[in-house]
C-alpha atoms as a PDB file:
ATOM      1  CA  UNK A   1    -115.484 -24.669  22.343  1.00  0.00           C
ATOM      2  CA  UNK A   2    -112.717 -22.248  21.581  1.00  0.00           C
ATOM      3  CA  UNK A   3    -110.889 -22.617  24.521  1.00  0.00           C
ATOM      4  CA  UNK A   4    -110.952 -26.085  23.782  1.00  0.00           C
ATOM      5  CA  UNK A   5    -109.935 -25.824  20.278  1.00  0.00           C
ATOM      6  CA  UNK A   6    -106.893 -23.790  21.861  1.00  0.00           C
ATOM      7  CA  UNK A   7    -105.841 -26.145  23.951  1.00  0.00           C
ATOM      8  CA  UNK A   8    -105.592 -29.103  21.284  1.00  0.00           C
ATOM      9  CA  UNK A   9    -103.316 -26.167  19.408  1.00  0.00           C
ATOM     10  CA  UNK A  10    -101.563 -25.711  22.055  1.00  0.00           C
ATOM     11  CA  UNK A  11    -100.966 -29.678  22.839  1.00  0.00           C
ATOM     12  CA  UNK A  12    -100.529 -29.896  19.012  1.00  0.00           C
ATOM     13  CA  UNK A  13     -97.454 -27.654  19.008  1.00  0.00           C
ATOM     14  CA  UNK A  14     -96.084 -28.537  22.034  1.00  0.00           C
ATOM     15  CA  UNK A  15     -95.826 -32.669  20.863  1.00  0.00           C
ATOM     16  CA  UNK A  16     -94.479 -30.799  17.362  1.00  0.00           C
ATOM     17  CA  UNK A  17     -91.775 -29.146  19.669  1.00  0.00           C
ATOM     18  CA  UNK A  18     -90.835 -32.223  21.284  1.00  0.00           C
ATOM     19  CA  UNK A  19     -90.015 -34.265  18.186  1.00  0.00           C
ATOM     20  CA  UNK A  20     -88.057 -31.405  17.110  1.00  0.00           C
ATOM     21  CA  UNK A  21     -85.680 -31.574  19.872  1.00  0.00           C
ATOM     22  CA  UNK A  22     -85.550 -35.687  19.835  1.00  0.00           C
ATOM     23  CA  UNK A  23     -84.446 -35.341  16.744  1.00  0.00           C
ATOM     24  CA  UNK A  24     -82.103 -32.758  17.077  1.00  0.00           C
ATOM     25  CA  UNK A  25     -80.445 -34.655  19.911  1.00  0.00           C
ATOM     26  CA  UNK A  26     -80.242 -37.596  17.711  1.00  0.00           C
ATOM     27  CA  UNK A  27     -78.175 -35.389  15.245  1.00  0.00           C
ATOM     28  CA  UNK A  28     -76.048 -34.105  17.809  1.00  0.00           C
ATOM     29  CA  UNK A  29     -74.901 -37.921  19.040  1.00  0.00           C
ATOM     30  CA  UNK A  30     -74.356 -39.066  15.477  1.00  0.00           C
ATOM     31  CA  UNK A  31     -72.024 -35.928  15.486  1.00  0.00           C
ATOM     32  CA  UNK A  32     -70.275 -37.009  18.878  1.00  0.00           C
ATOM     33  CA  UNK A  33     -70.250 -40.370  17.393  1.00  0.00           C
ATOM     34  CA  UNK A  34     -68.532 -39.504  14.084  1.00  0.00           C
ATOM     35  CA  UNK A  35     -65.901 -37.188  15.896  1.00  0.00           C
ATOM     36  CA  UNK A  36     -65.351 -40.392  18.527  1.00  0.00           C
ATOM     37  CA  UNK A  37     -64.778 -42.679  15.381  1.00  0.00           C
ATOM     38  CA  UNK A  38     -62.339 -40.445  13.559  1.00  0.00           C
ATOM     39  CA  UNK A  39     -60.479 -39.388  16.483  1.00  0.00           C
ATOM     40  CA  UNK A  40     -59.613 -42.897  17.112  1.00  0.00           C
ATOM     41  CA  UNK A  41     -58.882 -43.606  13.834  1.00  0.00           C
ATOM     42  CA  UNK A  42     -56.735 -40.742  12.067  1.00  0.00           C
ATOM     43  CA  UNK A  43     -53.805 -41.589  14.615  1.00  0.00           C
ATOM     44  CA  UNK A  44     -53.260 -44.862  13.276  1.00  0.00           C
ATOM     45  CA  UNK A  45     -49.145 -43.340  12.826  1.00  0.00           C
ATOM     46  CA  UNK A  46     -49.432 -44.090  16.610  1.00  0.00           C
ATOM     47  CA  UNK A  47     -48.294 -47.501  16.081  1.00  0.00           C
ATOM     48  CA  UNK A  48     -45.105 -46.184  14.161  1.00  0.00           C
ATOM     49  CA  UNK A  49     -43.806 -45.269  17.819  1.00  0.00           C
ATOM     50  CA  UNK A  50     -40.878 -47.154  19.011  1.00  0.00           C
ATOM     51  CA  UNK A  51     -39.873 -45.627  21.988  1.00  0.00           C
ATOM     52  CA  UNK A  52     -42.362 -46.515  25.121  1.00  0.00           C
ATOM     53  CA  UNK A  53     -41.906 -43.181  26.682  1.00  0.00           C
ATOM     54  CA  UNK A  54     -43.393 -41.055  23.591  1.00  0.00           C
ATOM     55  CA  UNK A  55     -45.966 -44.024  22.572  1.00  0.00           C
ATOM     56  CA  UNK A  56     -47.134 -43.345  26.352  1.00  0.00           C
ATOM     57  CA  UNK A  57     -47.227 -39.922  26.032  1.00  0.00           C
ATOM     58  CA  UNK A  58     -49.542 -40.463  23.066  1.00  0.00           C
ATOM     59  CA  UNK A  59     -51.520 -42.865  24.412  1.00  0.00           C
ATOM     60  CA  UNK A  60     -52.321 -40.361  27.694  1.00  0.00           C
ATOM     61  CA  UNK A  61     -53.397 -37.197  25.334  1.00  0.00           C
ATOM     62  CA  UNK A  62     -55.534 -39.770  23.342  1.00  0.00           C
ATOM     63  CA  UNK A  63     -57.192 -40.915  26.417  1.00  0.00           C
ATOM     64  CA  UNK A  64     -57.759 -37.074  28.418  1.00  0.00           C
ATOM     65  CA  UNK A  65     -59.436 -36.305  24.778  1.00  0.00           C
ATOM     66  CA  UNK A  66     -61.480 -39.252  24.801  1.00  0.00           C
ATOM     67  CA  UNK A  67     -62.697 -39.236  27.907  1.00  0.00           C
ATOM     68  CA  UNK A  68     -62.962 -35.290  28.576  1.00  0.00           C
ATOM     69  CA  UNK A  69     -65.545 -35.948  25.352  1.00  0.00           C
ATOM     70  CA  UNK A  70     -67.074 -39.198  26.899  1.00  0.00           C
ATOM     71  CA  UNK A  71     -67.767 -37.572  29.844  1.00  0.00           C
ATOM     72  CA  UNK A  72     -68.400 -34.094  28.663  1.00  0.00           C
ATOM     73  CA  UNK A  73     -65.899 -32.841  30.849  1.00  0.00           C
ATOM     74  CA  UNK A  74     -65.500 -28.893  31.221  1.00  0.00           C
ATOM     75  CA  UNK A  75     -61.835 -29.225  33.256  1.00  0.00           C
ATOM     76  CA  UNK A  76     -59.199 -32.047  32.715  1.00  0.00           C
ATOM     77  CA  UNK A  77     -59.475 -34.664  35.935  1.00  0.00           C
ATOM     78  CA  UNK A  78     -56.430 -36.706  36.961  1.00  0.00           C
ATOM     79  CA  UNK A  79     -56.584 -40.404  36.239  1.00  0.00           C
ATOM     80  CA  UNK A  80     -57.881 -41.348  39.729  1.00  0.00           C
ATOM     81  CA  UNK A  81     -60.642 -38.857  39.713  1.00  0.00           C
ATOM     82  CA  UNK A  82     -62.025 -40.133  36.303  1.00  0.00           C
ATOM     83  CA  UNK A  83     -61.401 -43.967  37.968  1.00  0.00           C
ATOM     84  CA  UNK A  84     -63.974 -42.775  40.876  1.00  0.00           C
ATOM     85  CA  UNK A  85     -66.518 -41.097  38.577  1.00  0.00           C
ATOM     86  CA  UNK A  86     -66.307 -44.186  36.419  1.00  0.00           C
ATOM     87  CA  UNK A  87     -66.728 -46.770  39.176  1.00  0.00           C
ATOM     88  CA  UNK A  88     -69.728 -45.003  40.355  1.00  0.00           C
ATOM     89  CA  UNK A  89     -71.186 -45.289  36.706  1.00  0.00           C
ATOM     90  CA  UNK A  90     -70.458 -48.804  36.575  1.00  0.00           C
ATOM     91  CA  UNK A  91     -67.542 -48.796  33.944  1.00  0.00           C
ATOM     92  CA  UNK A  92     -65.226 -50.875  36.121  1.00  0.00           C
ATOM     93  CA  UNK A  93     -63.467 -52.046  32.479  1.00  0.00           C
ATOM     94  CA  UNK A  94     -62.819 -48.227  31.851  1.00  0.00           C
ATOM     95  CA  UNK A  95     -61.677 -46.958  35.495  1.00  0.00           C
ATOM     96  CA  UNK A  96     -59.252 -50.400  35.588  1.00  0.00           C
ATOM     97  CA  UNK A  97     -57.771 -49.034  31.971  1.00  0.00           C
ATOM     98  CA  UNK A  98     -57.324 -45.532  33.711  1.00  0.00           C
ATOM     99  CA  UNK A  99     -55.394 -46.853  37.131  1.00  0.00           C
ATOM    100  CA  UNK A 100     -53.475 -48.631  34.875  1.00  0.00           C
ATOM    101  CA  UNK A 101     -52.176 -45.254  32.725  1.00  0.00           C
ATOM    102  CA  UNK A 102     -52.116 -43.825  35.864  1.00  0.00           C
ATOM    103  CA  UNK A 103     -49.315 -45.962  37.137  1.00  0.00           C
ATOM    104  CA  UNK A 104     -47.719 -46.825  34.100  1.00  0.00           C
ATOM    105  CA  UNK A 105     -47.281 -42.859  33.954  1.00  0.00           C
ATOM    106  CA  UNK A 106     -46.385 -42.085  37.217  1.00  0.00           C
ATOM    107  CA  UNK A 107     -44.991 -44.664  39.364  1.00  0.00           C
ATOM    108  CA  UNK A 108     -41.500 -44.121  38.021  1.00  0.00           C
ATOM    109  CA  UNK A 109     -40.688 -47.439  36.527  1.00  0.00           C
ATOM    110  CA  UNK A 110     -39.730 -47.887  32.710  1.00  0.00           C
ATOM    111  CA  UNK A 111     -42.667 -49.241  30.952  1.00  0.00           C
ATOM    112  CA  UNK A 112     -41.552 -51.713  27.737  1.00  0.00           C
ATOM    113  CA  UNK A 113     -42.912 -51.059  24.240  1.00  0.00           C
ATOM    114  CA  UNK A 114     -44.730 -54.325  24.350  1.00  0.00           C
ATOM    115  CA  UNK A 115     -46.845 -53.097  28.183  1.00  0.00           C
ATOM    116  CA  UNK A 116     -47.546 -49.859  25.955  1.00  0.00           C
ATOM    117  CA  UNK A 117     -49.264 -51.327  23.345  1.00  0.00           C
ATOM    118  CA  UNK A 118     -51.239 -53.670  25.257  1.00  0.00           C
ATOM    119  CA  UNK A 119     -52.078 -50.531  27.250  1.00  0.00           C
ATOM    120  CA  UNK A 120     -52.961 -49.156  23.871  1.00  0.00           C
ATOM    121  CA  UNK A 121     -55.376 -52.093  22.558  1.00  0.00           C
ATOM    122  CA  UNK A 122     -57.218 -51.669  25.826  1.00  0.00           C
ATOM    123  CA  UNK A 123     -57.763 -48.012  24.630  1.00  0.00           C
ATOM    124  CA  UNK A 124     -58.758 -49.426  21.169  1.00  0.00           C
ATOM    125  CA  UNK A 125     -61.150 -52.038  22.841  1.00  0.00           C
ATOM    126  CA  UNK A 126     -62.943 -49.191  24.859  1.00  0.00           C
ATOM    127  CA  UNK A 127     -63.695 -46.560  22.576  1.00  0.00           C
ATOM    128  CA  UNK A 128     -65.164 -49.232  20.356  1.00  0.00           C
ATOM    129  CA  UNK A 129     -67.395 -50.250  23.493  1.00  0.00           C
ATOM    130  CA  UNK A 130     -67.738 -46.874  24.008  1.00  0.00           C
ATOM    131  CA  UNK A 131     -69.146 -46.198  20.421  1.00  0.00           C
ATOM    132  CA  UNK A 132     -71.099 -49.307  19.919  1.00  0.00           C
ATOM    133  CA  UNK A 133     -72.871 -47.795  23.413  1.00  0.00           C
ATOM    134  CA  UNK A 134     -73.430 -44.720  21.903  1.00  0.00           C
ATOM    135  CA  UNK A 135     -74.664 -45.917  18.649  1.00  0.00           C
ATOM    136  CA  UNK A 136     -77.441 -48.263  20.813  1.00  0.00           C
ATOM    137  CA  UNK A 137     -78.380 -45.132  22.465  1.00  0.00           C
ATOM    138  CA  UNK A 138     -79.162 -43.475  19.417  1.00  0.00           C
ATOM    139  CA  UNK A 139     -81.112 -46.279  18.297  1.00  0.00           C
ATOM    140  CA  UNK A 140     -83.542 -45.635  21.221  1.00  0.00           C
END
């Protein structure tokens, strides 16, 4: 009877244990999600940028950040690496976006203002996939 009565304690604090870390993990993606939101948001000078070349330049640290978060990245990737690891996860949308930089950065050709800012709506359009993902996950 005892060792019985242990073992429900045991199973007891062990299911107590578990809820304790859903929950914490909940916390912590409502954190990455509120970091994701602002990050995107407090650069909204971004669109003062008249000059392609330093709108570009803007747009590329905004999208290393985004997706060295996304992807919890330790080291920064190039552009074609993160268009692989994306492909195999099924984000075609995202690892088109990121050949795209990748040329419009370094195949040597001027880029206009207006091919900059449709590069950057795409950005726009994928974080906001990326949260409303995120937020669906934390739903679950």
């Amino acid at each position: 009877m005892e060792l019985l009565n242990s073992i429900i304690l045991l199973l007891l604090v062990v299911f107590i244990l578990l809820l304790a870390w859903s929950f914490i993990l909940k916390l912590k993606k409502k954190q990455d999600n509120k970091e994701l939101k602002t990050d995107t948001t407090k650069n909204t000078n971004i669109k003062k940028i008249k000059d392609s070349r330093k709108l570009l330049y803007e747009v590329n640290k905004l999208t290393r950040k985004f997706f060295k978060d996304y992807l919890n990245l330790k080291n920064e990737l190039t552009y074609s690496e993160l268009s692989k690891i994306l492909r195999e996860r099924r984000e075609n949308r995202m690892a088109d976006y990121c050949d795209r930089l990748d040329y419009y950065l370094y195949s040597g050709s001027k880029r206009t203002i207006e091919e900059v800012k449709v590069l950057l709506e795409q950005f726009k359009a994928i974080t906001l996939e990326a949260e409303a993902k995120n937020k669906a996950e934390v739903k679950k």
